[in-house]
PDB file of N, CA and C in Angstrom:
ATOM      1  N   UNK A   1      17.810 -11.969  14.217  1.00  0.00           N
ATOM      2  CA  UNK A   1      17.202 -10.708  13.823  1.00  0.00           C
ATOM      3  C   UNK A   1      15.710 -10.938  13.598  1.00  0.00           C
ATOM      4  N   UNK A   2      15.028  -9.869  14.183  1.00  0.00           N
ATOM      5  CA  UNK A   2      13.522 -10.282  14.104  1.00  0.00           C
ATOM      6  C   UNK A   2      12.943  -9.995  12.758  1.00  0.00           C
ATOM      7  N   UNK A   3      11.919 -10.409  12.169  1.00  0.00           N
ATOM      8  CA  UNK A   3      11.213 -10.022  11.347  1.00  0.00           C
ATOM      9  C   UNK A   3      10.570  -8.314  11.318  1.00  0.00           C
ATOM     10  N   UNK A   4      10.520  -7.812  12.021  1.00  0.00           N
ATOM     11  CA  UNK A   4      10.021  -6.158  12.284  1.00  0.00           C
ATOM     12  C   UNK A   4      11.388  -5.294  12.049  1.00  0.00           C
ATOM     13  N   UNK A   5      12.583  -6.104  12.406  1.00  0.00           N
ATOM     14  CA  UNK A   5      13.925  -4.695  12.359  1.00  0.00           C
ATOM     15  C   UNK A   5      14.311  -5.372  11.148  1.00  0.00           C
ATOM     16  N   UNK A   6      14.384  -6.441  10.389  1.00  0.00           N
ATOM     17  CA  UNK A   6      14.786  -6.668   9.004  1.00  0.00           C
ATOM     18  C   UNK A   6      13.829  -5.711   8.290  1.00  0.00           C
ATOM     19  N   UNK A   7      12.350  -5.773   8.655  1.00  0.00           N
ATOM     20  CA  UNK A   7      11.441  -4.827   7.532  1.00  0.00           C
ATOM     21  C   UNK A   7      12.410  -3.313   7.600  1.00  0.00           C
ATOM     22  N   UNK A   8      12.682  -2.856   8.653  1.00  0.00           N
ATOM     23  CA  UNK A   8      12.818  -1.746   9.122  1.00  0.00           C
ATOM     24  C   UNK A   8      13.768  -1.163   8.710  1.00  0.00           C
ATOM     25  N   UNK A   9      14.867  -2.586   8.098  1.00  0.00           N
ATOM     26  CA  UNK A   9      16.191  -1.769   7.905  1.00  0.00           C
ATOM     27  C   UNK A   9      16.041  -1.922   6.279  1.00  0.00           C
ATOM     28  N   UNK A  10      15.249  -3.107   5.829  1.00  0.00           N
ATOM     29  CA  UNK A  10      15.065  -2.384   4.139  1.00  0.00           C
ATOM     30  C   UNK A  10      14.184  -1.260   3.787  1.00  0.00           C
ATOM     31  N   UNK A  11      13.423  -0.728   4.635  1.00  0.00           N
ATOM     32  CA  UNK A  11      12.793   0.438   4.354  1.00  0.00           C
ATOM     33  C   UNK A  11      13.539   1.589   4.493  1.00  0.00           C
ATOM     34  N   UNK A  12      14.418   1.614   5.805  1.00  0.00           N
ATOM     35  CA  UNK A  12      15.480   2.611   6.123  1.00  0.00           C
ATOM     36  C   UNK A  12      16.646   2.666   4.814  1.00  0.00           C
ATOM     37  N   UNK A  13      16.830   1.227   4.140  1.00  0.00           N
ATOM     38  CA  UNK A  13      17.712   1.644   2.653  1.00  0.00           C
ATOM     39  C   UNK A  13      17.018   2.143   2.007  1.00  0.00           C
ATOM     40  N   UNK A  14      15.687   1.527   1.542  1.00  0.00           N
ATOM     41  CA  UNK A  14      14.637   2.435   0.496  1.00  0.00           C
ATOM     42  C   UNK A  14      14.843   3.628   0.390  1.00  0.00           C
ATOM     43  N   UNK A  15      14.399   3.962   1.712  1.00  0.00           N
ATOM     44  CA  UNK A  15      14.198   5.326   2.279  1.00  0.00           C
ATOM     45  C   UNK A  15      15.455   6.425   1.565  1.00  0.00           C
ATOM     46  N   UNK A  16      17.007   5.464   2.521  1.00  0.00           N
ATOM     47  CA  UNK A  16      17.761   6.211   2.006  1.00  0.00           C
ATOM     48  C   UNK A  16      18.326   6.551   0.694  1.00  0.00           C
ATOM     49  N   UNK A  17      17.844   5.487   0.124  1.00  0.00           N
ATOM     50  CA  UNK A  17      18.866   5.409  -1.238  1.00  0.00           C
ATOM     51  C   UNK A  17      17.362   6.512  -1.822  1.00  0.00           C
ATOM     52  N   UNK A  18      16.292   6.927  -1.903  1.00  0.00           N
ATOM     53  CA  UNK A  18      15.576   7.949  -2.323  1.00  0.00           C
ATOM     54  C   UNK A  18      16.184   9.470  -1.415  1.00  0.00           C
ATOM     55  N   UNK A  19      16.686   9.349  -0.943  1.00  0.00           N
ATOM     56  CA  UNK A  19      17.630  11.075  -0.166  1.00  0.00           C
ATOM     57  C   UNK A  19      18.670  11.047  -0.751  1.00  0.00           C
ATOM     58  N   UNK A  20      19.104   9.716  -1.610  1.00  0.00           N
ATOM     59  CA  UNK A  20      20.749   9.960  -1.968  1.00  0.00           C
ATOM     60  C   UNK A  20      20.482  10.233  -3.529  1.00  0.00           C
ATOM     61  N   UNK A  21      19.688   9.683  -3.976  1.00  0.00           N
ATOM     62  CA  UNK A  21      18.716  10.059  -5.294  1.00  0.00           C
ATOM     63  C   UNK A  21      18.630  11.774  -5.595  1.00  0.00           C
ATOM     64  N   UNK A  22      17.790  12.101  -4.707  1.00  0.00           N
ATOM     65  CA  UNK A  22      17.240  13.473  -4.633  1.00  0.00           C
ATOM     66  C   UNK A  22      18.670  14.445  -4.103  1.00  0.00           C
ATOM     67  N   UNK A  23      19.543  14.127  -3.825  1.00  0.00           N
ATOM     68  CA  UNK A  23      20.446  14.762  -3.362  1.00  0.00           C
ATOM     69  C   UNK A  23      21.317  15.159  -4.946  1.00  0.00           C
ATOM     70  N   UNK A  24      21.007  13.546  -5.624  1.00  0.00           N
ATOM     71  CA  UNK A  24      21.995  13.681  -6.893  1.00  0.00           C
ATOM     72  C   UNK A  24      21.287  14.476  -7.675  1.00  0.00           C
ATOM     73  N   UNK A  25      19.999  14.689  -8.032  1.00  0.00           N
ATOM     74  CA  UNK A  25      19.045  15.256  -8.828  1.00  0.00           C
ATOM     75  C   UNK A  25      19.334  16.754  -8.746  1.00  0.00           C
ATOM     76  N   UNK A  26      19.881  17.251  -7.703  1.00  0.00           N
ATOM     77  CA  UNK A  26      19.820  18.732  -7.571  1.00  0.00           C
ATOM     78  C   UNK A  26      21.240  19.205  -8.425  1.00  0.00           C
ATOM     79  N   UNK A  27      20.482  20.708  -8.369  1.00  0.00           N
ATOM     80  CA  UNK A  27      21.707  21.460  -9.622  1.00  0.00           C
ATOM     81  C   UNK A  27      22.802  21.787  -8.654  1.00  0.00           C
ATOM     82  N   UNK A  28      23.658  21.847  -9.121  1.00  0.00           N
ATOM     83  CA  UNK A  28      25.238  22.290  -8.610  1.00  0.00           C
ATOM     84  C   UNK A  28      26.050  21.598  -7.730  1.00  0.00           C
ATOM     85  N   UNK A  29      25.799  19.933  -7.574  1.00  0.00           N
ATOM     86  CA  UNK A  29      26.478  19.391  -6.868  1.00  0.00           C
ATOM     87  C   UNK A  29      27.810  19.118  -7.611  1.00  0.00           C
ATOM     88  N   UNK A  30      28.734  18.996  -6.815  1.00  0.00           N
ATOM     89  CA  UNK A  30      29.990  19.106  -7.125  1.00  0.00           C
ATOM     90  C   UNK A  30      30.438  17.565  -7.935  1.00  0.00           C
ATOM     91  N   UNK A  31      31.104  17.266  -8.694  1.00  0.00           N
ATOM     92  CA  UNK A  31      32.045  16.134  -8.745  1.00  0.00           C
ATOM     93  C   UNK A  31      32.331  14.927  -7.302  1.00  0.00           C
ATOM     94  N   UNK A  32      32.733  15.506  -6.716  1.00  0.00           N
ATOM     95  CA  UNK A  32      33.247  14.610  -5.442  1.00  0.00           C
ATOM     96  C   UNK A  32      31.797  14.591  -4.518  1.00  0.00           C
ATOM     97  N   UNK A  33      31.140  15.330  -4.601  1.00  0.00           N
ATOM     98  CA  UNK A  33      29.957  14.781  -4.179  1.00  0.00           C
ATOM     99  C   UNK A  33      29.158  13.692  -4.186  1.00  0.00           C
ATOM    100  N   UNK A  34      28.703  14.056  -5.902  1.00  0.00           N
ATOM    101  CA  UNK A  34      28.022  13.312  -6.635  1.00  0.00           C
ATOM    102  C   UNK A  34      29.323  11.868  -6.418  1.00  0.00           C
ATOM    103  N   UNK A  35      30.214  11.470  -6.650  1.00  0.00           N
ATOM    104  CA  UNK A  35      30.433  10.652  -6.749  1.00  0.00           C
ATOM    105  C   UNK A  35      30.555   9.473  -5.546  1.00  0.00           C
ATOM    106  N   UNK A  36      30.499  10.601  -3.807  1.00  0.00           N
ATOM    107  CA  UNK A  36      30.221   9.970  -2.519  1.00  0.00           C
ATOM    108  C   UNK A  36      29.151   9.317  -2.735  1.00  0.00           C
ATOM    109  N   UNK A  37      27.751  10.247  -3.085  1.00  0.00           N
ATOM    110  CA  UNK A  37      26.605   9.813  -2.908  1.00  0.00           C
ATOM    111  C   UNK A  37      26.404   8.535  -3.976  1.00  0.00           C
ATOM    112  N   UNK A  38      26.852   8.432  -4.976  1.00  0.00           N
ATOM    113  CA  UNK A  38      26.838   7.275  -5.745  1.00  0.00           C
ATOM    114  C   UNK A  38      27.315   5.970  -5.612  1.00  0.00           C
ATOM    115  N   UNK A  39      28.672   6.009  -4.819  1.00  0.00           N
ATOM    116  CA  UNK A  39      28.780   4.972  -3.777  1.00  0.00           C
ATOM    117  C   UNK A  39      28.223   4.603  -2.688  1.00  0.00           C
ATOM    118  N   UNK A  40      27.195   5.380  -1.723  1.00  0.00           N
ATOM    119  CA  UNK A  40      26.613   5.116  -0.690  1.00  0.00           C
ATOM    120  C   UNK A  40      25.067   4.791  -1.077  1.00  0.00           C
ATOM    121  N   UNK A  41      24.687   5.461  -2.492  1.00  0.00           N
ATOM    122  CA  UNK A  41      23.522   4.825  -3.306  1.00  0.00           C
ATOM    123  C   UNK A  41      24.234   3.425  -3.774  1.00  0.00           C
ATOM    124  N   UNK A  42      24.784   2.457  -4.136  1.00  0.00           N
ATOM    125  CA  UNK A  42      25.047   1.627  -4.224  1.00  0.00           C
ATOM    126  C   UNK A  42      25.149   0.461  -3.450  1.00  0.00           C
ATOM    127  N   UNK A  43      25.833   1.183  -2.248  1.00  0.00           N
ATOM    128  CA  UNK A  43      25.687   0.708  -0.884  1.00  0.00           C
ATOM    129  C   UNK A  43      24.252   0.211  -0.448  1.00  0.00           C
ATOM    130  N   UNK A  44      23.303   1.200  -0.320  1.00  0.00           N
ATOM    131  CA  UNK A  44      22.281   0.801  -0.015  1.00  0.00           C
ATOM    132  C   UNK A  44      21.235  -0.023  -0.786  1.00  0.00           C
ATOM    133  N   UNK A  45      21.754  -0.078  -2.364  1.00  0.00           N
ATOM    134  CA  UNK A  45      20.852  -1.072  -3.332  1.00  0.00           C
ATOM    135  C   UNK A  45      21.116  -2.165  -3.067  1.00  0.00           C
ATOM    136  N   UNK A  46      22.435  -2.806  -2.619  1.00  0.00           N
ATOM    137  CA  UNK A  46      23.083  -3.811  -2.320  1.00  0.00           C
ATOM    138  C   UNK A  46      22.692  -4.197  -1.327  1.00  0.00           C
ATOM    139  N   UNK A  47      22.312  -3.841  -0.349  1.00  0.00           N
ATOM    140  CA  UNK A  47      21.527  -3.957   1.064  1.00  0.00           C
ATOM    141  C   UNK A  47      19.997  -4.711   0.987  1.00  0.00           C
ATOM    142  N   UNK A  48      19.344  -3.685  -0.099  1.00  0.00           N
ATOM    143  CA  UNK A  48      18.282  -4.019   0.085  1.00  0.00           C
ATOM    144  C   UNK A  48      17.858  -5.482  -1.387  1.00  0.00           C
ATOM    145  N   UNK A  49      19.057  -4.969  -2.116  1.00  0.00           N
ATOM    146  CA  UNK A  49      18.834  -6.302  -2.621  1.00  0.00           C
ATOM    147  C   UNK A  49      19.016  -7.663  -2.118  1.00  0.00           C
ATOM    148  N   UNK A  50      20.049  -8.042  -0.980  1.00  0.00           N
ATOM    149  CA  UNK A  50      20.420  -8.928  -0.073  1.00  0.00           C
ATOM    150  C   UNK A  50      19.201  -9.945   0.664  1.00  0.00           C
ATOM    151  N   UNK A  51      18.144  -8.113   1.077  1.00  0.00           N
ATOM    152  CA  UNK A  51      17.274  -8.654   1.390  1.00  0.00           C
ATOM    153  C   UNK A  51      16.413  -9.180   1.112  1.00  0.00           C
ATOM    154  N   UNK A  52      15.678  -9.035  -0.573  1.00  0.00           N
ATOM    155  CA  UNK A  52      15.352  -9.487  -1.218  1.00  0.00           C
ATOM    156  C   UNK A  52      14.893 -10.893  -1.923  1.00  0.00           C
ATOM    157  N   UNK A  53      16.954 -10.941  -1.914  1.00  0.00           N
ATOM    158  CA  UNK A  53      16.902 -12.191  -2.108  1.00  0.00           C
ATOM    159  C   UNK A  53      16.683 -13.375  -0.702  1.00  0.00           C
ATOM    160  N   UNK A  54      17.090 -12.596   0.235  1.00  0.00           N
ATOM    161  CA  UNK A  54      16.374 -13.545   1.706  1.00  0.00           C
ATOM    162  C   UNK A  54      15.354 -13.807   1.981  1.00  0.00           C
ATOM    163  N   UNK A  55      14.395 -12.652   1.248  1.00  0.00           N
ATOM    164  CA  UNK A  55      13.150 -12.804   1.038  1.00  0.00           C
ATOM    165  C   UNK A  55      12.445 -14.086   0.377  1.00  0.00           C
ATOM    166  N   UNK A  56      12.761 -13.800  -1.234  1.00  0.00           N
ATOM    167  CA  UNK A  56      12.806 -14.969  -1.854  1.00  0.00           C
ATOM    168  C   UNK A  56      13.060 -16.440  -1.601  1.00  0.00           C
ATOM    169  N   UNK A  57      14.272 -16.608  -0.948  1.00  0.00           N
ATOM    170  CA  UNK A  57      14.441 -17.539  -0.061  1.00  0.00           C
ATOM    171  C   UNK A  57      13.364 -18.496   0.711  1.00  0.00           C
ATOM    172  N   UNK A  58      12.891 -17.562   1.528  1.00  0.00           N
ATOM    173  CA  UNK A  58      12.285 -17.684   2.489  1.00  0.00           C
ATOM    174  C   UNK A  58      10.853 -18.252   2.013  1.00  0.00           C
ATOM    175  N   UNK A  59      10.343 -17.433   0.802  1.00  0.00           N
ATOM    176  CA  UNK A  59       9.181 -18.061   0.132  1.00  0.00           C
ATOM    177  C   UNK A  59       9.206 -19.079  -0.576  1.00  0.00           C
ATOM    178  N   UNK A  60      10.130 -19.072  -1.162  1.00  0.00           N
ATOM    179  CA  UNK A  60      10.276 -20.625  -1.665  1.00  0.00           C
ATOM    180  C   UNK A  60      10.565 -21.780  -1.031  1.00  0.00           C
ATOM    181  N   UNK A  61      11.005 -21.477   0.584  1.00  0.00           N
ATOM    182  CA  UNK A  61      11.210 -22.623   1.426  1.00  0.00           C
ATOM    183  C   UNK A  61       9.635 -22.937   2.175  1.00  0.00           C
ATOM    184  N   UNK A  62       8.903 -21.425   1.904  1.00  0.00           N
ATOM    185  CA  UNK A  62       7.606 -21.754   2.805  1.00  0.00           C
ATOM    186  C   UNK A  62       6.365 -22.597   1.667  1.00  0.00           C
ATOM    187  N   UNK A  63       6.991 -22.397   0.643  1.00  0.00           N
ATOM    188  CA  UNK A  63       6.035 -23.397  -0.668  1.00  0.00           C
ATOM    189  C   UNK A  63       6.098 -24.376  -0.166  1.00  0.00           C
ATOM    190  N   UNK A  64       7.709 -24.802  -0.225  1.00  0.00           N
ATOM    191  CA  UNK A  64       8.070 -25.982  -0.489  1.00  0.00           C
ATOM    192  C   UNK A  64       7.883 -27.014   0.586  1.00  0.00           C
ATOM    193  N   UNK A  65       7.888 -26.544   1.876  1.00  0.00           N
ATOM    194  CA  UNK A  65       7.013 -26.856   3.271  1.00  0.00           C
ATOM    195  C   UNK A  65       5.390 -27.381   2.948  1.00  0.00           C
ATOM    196  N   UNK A  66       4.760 -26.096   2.585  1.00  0.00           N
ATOM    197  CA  UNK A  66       3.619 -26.514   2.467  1.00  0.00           C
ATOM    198  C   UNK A  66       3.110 -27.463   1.511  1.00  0.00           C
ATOM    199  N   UNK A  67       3.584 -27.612   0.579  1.00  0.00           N
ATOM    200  CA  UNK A  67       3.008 -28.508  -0.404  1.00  0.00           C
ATOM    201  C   UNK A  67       3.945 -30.026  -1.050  1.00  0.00           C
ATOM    202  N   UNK A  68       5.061 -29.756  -0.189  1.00  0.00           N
ATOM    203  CA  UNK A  68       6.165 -30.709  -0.142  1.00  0.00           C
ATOM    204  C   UNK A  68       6.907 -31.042  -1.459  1.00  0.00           C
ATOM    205  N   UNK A  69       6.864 -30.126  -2.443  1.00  0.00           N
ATOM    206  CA  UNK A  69       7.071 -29.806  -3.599  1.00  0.00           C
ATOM    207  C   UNK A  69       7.387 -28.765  -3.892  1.00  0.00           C
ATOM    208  N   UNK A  70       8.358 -28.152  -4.219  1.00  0.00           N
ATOM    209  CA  UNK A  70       8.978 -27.384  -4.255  1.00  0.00           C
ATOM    210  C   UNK A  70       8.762 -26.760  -5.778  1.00  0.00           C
ATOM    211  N   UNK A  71       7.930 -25.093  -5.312  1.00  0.00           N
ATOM    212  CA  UNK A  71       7.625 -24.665  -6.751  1.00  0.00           C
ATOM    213  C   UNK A  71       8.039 -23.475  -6.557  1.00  0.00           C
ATOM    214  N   UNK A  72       9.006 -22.619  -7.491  1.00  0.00           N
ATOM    215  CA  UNK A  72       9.377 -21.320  -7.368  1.00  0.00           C
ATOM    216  C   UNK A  72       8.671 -20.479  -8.588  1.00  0.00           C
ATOM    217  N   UNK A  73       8.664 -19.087  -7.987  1.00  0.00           N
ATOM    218  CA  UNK A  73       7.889 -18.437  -9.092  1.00  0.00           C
ATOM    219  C   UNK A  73       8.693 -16.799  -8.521  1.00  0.00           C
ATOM    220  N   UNK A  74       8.531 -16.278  -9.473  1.00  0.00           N
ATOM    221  CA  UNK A  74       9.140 -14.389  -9.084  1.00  0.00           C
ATOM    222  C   UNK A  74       8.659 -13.619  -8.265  1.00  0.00           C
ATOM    223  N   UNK A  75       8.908 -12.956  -7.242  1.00  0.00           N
ATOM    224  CA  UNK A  75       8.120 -12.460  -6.471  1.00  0.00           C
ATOM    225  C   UNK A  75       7.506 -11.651  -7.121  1.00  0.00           C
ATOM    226  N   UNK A  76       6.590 -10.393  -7.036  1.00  0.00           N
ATOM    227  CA  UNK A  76       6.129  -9.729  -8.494  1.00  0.00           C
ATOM    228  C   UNK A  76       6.675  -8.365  -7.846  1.00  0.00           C
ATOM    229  N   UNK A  77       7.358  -7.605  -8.688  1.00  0.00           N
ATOM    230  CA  UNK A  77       7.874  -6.785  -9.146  1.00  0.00           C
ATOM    231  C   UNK A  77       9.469  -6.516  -8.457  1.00  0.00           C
ATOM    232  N   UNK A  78       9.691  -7.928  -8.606  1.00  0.00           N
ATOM    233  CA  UNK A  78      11.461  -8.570  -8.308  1.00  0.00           C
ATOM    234  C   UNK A  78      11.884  -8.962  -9.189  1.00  0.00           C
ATOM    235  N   UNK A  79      12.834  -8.271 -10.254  1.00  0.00           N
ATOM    236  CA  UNK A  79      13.866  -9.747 -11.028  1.00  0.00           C
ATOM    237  C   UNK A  79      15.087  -9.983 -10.552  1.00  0.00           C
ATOM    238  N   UNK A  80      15.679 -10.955 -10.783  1.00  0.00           N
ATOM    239  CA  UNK A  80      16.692 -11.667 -10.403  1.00  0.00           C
ATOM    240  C   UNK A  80      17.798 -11.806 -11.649  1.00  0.00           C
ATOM    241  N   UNK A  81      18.419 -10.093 -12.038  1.00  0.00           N
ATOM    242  CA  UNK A  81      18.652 -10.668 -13.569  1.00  0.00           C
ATOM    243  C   UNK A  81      20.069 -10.850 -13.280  1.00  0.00           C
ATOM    244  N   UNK A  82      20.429 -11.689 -13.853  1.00  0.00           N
ATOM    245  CA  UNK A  82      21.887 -12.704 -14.621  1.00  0.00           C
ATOM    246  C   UNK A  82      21.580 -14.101 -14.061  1.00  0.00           C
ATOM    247  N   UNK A  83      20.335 -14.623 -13.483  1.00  0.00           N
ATOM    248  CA  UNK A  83      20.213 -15.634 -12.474  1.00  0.00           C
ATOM    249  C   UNK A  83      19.096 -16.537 -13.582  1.00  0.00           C
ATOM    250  N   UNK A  84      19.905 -17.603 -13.386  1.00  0.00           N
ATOM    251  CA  UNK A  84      19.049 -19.017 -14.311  1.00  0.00           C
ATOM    252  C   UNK A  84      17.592 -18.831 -13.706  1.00  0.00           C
ATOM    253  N   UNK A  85      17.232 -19.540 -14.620  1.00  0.00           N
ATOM    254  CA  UNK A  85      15.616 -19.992 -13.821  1.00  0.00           C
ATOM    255  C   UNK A  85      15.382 -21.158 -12.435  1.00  0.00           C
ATOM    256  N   UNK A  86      15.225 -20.353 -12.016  1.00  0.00           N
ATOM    257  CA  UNK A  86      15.162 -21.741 -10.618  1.00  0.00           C
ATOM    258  C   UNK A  86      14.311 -22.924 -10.901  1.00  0.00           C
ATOM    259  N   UNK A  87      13.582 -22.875 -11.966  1.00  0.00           N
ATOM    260  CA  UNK A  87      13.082 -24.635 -12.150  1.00  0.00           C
ATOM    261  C   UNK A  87      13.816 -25.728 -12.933  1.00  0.00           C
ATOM    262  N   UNK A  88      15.114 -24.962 -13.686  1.00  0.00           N
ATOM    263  CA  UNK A  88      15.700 -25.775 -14.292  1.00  0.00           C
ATOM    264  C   UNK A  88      16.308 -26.800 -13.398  1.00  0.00           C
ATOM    265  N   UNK A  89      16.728 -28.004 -12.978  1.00  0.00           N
ATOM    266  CA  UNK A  89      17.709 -28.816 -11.767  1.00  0.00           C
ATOM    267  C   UNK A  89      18.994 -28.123 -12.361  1.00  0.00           C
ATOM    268  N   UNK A  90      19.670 -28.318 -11.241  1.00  0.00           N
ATOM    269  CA  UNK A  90      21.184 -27.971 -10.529  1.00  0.00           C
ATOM    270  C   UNK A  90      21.850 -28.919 -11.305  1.00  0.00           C
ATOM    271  N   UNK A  91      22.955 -29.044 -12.028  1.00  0.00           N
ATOM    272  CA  UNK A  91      23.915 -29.331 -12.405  1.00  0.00           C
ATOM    273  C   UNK A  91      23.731 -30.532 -13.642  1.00  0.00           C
ATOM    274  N   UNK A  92      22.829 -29.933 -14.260  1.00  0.00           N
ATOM    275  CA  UNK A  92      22.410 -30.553 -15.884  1.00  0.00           C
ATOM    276  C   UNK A  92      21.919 -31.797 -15.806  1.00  0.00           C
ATOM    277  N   UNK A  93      21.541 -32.464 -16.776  1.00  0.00           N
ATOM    278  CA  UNK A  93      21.192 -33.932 -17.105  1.00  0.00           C
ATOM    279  C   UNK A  93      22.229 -34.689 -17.592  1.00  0.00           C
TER     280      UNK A  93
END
């Protein structure tokens, strides 16, 4: 998958999960509505969080390339919450 249709398809979740937003925001949607669109808003947070974290990935492998030391830091305005700190080492002292 290229770098241009990955951008393309987290913008296309962005995108959507703001129509599934605005869909919920309006007056008189039904029960079974609201509750489609709340699963397919979910759907798409999950998507674009995926990507996210591939993102992340990806920058911390391109640090760690460049400077042969491996330094992680948050992307800025990404958290990663229930997730340790990535500088602690893997499997204790």
């Amino acid at each position: 998958m290229s770098e241009s249709s990955t951008k393309f398809e987290f913008e296309t979740a962005i995108r959507e999960l703001e129509q599934i937003v605005a869909r919920l925001d309006r007056e008189g949607i039904g029960l079974d509505e609201a509750i489609a669109l709340f699963e397919q808003g979910i759907e798409r947070l999950g998507e674009a969080r995926r990507w996210l974290e591939t993102a992340s990935g990806r920058v911390e492998e391109l640090i760690a390339s460049s400077t042969g030391k491996l330094k992680t830091a948050p992307l800025e305005g990404v958290e990663a919450a229930g997730e340790e700190s990535a500088d602690e080492p893997e499997g204790g002292s």
